[in-house]
Protein backbone atom coordinates (compact mmCIF):
# COMPACT_ATOMS: atom_id res chain seq x y z
CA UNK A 1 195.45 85.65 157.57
CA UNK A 2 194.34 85.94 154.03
CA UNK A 3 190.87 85.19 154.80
CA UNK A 4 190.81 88.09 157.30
CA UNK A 5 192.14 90.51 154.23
CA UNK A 6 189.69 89.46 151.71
CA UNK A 7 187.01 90.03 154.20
CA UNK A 8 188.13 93.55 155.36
CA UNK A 9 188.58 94.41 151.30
CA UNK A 10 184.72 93.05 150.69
CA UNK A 11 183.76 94.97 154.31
CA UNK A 12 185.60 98.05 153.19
CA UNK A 13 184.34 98.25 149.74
CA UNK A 14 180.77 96.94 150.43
CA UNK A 15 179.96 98.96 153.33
CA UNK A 16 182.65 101.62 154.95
CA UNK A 17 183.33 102.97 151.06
CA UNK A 18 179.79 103.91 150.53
CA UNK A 19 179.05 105.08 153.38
CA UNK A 20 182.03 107.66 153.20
CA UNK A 21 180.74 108.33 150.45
CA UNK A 22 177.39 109.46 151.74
CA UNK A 23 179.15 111.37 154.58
CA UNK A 24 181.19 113.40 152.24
CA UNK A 25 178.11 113.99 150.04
CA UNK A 26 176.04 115.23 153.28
CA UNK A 27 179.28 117.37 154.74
CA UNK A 28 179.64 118.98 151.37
CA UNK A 29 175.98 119.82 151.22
CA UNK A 30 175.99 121.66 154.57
CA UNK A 31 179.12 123.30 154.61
CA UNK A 32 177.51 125.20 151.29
CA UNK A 33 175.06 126.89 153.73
CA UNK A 34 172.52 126.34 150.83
CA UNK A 35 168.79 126.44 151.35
CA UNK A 36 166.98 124.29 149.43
CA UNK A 37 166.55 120.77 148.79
CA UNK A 38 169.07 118.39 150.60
CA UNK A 39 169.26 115.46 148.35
CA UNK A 40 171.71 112.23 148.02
CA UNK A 41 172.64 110.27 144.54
CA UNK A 42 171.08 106.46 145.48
CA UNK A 43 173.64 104.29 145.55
CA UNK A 44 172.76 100.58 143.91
CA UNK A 45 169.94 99.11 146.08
CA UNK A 46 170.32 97.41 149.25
CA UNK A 47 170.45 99.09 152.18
CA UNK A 48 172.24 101.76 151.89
CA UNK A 49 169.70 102.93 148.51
CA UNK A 50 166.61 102.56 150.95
CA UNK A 51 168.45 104.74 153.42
CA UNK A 52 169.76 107.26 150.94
CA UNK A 53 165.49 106.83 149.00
CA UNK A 54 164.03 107.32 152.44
CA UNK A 55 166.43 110.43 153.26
CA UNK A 56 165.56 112.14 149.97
CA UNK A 57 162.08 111.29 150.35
CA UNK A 58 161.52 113.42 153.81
CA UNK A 59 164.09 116.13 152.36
CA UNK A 60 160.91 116.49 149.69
CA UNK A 61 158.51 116.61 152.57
CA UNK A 62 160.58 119.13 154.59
CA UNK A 63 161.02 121.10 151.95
CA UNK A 64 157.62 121.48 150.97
CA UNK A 65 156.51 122.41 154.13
CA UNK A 66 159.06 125.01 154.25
CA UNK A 67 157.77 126.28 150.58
CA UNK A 68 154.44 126.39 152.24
CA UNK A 69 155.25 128.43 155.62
CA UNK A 70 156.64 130.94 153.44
CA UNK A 71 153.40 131.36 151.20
CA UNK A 72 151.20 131.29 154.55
CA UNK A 73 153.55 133.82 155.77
CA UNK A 74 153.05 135.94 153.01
CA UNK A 75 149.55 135.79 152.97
CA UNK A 76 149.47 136.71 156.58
CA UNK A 77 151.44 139.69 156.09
CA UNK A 78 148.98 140.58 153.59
CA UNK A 79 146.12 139.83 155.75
CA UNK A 80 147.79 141.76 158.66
CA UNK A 81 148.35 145.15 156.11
CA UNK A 82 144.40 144.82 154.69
CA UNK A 83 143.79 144.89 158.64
CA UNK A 84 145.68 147.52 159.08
CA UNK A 85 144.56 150.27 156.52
CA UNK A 86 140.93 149.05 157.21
CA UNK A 87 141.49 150.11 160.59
CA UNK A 88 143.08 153.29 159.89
CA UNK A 89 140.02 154.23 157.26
């Protein structure tokens, strides 16, 4: 019986307490309703620190494609105005 309460403890504080931990981090993050980058503290290697690197690493990759639709955006509403008062000229 002890065995099987040592092993939940090291399963609980190994695994299920970082994870939570990561959960909370992630609710917080998108009950703030914030734009921007979505990023996670890495916990001390292993698995869970290449999930968490790997997480942060395509919130870059989103994010910098959002960055750029908004300059291409931009520069198509410019585009579309230049069109515009050339064709009323």
């Amino acid at each position: 019986m002890a065995c099987l309460l040592v092993a939940y403890l090291l399963l609980r504080w190994i695994l299920i307490n970082p994870l939570q931990g990561l959960t909370r981090q992630l609710q917080t993050s998108f009950a703030s309703q914030e734009v921007g980058r979505l990023e996670l503290p890495s916990p001390d290697g292993g698995e869970l620190g290449t999930l968490v690197y790997w997480f942060n690493q395509r919130s870059r990759q989103l994010e910098k494609l959002l960055r750029r639709r908004d300059e291409d955006q931009v520069a198509l509403l410019g585009a579309k105005r230049a069109a515009e008062t050339a064709t009323q000229a």
